[in-house]
Protein backbone atom coordinates (compact mmCIF):
# COMPACT_ATOMS: atom_id res chain seq x y z
CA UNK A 1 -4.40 -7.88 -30.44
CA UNK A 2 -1.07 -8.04 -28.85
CA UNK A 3 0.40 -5.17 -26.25
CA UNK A 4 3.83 -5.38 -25.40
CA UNK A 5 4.74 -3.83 -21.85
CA UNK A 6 8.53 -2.54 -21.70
CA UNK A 7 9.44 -4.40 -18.88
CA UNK A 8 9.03 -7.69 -17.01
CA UNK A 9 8.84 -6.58 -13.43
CA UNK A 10 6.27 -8.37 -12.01
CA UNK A 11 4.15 -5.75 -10.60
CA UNK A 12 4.02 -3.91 -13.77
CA UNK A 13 2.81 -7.09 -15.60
CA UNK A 14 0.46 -7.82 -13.40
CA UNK A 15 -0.78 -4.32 -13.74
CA UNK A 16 -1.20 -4.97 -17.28
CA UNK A 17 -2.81 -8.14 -17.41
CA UNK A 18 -5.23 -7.26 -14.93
CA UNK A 19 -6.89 -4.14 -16.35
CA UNK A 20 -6.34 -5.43 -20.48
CA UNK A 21 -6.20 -9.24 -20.46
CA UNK A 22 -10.13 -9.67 -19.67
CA UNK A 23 -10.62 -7.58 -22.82
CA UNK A 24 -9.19 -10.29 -24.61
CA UNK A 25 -5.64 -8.57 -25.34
CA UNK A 26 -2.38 -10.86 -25.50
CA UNK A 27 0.08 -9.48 -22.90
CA UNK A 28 4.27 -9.88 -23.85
CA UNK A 29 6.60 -8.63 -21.48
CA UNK A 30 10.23 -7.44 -22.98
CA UNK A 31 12.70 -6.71 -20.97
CA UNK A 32 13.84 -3.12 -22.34
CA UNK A 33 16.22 -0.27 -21.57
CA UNK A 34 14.43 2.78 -20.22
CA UNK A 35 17.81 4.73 -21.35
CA UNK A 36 17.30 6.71 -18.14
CA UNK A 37 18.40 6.11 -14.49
CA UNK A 38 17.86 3.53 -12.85
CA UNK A 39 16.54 5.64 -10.09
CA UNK A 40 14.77 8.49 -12.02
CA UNK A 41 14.97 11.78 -9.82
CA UNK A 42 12.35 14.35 -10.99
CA UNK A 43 9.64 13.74 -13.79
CA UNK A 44 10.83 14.42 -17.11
CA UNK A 45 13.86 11.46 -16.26
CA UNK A 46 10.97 9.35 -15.11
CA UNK A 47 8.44 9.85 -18.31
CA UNK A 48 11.66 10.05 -20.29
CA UNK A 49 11.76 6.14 -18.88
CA UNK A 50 8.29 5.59 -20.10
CA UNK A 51 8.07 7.13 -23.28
CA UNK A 52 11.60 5.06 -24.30
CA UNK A 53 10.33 1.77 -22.76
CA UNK A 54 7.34 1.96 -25.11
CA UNK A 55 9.54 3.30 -27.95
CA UNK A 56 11.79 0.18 -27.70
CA UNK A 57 8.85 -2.31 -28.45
CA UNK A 58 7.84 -3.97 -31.65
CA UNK A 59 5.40 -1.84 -34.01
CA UNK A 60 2.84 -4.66 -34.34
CA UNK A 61 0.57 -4.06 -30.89
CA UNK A 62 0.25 -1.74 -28.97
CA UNK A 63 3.18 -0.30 -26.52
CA UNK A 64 2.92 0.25 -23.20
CA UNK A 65 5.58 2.09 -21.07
CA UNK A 66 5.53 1.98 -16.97
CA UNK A 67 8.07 3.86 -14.99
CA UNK A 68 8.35 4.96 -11.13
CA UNK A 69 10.46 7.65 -10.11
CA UNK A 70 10.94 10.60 -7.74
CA UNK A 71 10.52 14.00 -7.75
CA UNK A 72 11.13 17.44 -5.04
CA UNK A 73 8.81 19.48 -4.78
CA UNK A 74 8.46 22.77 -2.09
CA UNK A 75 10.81 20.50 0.22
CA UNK A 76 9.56 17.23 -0.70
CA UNK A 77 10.47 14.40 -1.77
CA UNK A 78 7.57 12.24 -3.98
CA UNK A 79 7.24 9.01 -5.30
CA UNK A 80 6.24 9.30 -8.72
CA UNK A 81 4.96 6.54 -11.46
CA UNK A 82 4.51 7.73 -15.24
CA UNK A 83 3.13 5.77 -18.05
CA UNK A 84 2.91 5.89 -21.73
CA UNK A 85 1.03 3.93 -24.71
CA UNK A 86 1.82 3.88 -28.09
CA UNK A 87 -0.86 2.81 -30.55
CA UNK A 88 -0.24 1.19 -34.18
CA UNK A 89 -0.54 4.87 -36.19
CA UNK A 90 2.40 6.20 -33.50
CA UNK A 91 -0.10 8.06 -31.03
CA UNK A 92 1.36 8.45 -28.43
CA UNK A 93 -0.95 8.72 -24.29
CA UNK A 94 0.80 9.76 -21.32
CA UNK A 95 -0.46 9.31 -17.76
CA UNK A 96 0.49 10.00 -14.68
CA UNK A 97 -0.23 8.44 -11.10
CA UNK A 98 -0.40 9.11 -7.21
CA UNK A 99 2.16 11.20 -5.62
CA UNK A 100 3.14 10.41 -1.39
CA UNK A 101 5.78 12.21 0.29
CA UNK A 102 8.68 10.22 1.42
CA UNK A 103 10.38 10.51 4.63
CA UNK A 104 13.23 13.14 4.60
CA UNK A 105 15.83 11.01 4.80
CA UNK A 106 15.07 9.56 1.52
CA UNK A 107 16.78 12.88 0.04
CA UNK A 108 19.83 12.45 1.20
CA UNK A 109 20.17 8.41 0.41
CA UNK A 110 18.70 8.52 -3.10
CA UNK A 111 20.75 11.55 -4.01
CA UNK A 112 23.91 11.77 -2.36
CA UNK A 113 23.95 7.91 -1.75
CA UNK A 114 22.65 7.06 -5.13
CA UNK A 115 20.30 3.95 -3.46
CA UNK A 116 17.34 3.05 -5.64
CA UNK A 117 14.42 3.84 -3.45
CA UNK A 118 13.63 -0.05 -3.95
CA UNK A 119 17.29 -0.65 -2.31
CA UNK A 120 16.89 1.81 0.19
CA UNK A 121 13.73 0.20 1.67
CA UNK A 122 15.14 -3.21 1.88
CA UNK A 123 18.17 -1.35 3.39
CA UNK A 124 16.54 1.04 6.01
CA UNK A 125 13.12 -0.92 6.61
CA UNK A 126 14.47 -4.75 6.21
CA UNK A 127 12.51 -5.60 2.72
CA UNK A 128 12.72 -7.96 0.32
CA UNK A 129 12.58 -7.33 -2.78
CA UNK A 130 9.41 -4.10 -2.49
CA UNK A 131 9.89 -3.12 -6.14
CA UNK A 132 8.49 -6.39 -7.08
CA UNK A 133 5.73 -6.69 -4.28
CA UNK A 134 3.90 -3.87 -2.65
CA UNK A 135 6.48 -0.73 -3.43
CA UNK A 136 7.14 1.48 -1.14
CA UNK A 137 3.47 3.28 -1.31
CA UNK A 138 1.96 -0.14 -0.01
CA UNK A 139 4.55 0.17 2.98
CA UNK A 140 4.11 3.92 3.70
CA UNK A 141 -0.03 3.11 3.23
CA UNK A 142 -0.02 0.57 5.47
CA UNK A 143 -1.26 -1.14 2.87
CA UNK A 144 -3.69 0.66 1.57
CA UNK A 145 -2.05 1.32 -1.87
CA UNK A 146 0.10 -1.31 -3.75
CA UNK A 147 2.23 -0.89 -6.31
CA UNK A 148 0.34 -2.83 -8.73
CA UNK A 149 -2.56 -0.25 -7.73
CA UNK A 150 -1.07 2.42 -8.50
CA UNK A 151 0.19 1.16 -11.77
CA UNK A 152 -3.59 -0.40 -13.16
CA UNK A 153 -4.86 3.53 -12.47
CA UNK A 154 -2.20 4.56 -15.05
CA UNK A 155 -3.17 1.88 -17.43
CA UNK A 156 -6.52 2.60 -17.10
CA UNK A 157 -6.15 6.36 -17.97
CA UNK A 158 -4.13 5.23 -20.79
CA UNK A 159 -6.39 2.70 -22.11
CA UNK A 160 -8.94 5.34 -21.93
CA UNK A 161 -7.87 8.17 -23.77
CA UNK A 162 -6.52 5.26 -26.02
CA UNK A 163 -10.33 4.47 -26.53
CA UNK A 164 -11.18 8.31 -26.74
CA UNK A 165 -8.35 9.06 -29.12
CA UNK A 166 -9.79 6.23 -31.79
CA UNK A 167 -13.87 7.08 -31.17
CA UNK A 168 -12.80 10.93 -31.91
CA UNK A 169 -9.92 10.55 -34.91
């Protein structure tokens, strides 16, 4: 069976093959517009991302949507990831994953700057290219937690009530 995963970011393929391609599934990347920002700023923008990702894939598989984003909260500022899959009758799973708080400066440069937070770490911290390695949660982890990490657990938990959803219809 085929999934299609809206995007062809590296880290979110990866995520994908990794948890689904040892059960045998065919993996294809499209690149797709998540009709949202490209630097989400509170949840619903950022499962808005996911849910249109998935939505913008072909019918014939199943859909898989991946998309990181921000959110404040009491203060805060949190990265955020979100994820959605679409099976072949139109059910649609939603899942989200960690939260960390970024530093406080992050406020001001993803909202009144407009940065990505990708393009603010390679600004303020001298990376290259984080969105497609360890994200910023593998830098503010020490390395704990990588990106692709974070974004298996969501397929995982979709993949999962995926598999509940068709043992219970």
């Amino acid at each position: 069976m085929k999934i299609y995963i809206g995007s062809t970011n590296k880290v979110k393929v990866g995520a994908v093959r990794n948890i689904l391609e040892p059960l045998g599934y065919e993996i294809i990347p499209m690149n797709v517009d998540s009709k949202v920002s490209c630097q989400p700023k509170n949840d619903e923008e950022t499962m808005t991302g996911a849910i249109n990702r998935a939505m913008a894939l072909p019918v014939d598989g199943l859909r898989v949507g991946l998309e990181a984003g921000v959110e404040l909260l009491h203060g805060d500022l949190y990265l955020t990831n979100f994820g959605v899959l679409i099976d072949q009758d139109n059910n649609i799973y939603k899942a989200g994953g960690t939260r960390i708080v970024l530093p406080p400066f992050f406020k001001q440069v993803l909202f009144e700057e407009g940065l990505e937070l990708s393009d603010a770490m390679d600004k303020y911290f001298g990376m290259k290219d984080i969105k497609h390695t360890e994200g910023a949660i593998g830098y503010f982890t020490d390395g704990m937690v990588k990106r692709v990490d974070i974004f298996e657990h969501i397929i995982k938990l979709l993949y999962g009530e995926y598999l509940h959803g068709k043992r219970n219809a």
